[in-house]
C-alpha atoms as a PDB file:
ATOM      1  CA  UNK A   1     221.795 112.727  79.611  1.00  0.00           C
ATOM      2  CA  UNK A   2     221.810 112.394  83.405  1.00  0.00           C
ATOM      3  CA  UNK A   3     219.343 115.455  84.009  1.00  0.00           C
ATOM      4  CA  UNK A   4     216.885 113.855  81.502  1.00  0.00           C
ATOM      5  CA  UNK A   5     216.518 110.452  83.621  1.00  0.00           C
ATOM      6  CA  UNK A   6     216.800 112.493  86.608  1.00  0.00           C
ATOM      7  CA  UNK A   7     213.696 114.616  85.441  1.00  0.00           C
ATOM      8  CA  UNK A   8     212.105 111.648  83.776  1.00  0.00           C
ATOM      9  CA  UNK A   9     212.342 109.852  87.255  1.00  0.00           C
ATOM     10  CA  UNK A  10     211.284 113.056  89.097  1.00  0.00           C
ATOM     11  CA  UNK A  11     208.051 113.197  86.479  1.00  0.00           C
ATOM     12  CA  UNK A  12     207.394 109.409  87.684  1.00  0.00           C
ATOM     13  CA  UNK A  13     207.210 109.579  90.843  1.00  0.00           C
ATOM     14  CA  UNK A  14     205.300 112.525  91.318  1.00  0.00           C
ATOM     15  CA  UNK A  15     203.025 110.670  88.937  1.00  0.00           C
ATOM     16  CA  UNK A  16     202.556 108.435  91.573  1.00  0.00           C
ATOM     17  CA  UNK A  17     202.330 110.593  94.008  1.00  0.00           C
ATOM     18  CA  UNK A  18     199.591 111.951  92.464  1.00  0.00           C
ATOM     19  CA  UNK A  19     197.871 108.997  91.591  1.00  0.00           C
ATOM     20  CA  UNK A  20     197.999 107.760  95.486  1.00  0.00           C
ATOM     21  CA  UNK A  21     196.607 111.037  96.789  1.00  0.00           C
ATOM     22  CA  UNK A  22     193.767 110.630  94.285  1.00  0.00           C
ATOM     23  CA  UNK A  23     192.780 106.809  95.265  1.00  0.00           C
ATOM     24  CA  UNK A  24     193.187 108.418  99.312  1.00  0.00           C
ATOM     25  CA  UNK A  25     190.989 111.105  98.276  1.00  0.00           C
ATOM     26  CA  UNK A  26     188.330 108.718  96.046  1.00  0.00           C
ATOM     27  CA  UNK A  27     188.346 105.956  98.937  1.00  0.00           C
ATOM     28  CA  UNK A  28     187.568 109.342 101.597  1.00  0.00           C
ATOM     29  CA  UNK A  29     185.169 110.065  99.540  1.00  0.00           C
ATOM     30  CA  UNK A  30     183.238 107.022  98.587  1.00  0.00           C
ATOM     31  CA  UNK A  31     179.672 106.958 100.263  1.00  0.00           C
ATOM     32  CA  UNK A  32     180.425 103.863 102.230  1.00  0.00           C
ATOM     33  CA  UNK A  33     183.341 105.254 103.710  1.00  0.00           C
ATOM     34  CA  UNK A  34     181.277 108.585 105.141  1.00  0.00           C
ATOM     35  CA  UNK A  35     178.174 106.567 105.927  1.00  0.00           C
ATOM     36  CA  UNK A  36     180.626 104.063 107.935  1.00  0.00           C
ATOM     37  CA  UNK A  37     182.388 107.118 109.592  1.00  0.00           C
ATOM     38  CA  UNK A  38     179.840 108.899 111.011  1.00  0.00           C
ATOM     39  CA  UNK A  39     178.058 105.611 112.499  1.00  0.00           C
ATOM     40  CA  UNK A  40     181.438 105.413 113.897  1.00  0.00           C
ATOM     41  CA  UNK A  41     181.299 108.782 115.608  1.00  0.00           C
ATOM     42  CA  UNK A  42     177.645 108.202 116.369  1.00  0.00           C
ATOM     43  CA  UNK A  43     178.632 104.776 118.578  1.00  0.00           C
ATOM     44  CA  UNK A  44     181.568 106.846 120.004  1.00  0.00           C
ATOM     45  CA  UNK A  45     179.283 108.973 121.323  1.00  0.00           C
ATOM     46  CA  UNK A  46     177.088 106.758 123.166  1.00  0.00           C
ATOM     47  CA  UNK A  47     179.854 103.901 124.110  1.00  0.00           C
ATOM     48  CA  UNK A  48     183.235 104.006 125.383  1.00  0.00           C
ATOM     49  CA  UNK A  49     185.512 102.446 122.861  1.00  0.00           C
ATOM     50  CA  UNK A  50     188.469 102.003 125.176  1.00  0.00           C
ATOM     51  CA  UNK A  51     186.502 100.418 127.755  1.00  0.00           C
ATOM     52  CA  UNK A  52     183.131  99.201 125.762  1.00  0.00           C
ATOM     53  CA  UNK A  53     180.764 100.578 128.268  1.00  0.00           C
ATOM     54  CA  UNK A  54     177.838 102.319 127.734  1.00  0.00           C
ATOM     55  CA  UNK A  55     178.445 106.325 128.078  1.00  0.00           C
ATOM     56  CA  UNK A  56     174.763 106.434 130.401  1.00  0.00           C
ATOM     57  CA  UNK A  57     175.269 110.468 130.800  1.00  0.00           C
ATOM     58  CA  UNK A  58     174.482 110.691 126.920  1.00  0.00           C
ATOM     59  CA  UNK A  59     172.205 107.546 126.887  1.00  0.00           C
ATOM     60  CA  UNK A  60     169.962 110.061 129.060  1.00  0.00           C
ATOM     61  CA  UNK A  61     170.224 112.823 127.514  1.00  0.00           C
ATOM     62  CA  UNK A  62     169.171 111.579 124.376  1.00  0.00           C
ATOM     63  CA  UNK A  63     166.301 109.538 125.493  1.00  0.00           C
ATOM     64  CA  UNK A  64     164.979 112.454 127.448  1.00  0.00           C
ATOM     65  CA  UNK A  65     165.308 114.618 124.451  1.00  0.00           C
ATOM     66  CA  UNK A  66     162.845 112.111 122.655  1.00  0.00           C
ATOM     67  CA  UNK A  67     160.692 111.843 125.689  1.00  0.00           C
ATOM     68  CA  UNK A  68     160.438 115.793 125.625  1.00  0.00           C
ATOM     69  CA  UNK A  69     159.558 116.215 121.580  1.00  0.00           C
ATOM     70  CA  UNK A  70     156.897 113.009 122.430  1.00  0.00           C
ATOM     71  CA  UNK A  71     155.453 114.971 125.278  1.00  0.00           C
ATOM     72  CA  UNK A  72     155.371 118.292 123.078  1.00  0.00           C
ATOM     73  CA  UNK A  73     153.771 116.597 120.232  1.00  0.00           C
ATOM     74  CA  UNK A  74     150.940 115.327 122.431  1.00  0.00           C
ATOM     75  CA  UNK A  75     150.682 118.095 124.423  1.00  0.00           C
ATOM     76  CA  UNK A  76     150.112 120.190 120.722  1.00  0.00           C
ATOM     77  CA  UNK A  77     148.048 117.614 119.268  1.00  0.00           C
ATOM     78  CA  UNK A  78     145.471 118.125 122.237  1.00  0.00           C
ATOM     79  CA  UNK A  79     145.684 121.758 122.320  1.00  0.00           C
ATOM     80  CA  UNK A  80     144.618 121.991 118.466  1.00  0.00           C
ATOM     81  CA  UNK A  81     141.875 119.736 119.241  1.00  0.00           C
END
């Protein structure tokens, strides 16, 4: 009788085991939770979370990567004309 409510308990709590990793994995998974992760790494990326200040070395880079495709564009645009 013991090994039957030792394996019944064993069957339980893997049960909810299982049912834990599935709400982690449903709640990693939900669209809010990736859209609010990546704007998350996206901030991280241009401030400092420990300190809060603006990283400036990829501020730049950025904005002169949008500077560069504006200037391209035009550049193209009046070449085609």
């Amino acid at each position: 009788m013991t090994n039957q409510t030792s394996l019944e308990q064993e069957i339980e709590e893997t049960r909810e085991r299982l049912a834990h990793t599935i709400d982690q994995l449903l709640h990693r998974s939900h669209p809010k939770t990736i859209a609010s992760r990546e704007v998350t790494s996206v901030k991280a990326h241009f401030v400092d979370f420990r300190t809060g200040a603006p990283r400036t070395d990829n501020i730049l880079k950025a904005a002169g990567l949008v500077a560069g495709c504006v200037a391209l564009f035009v550049v193209v645009r009046k070449v085609v004309r």
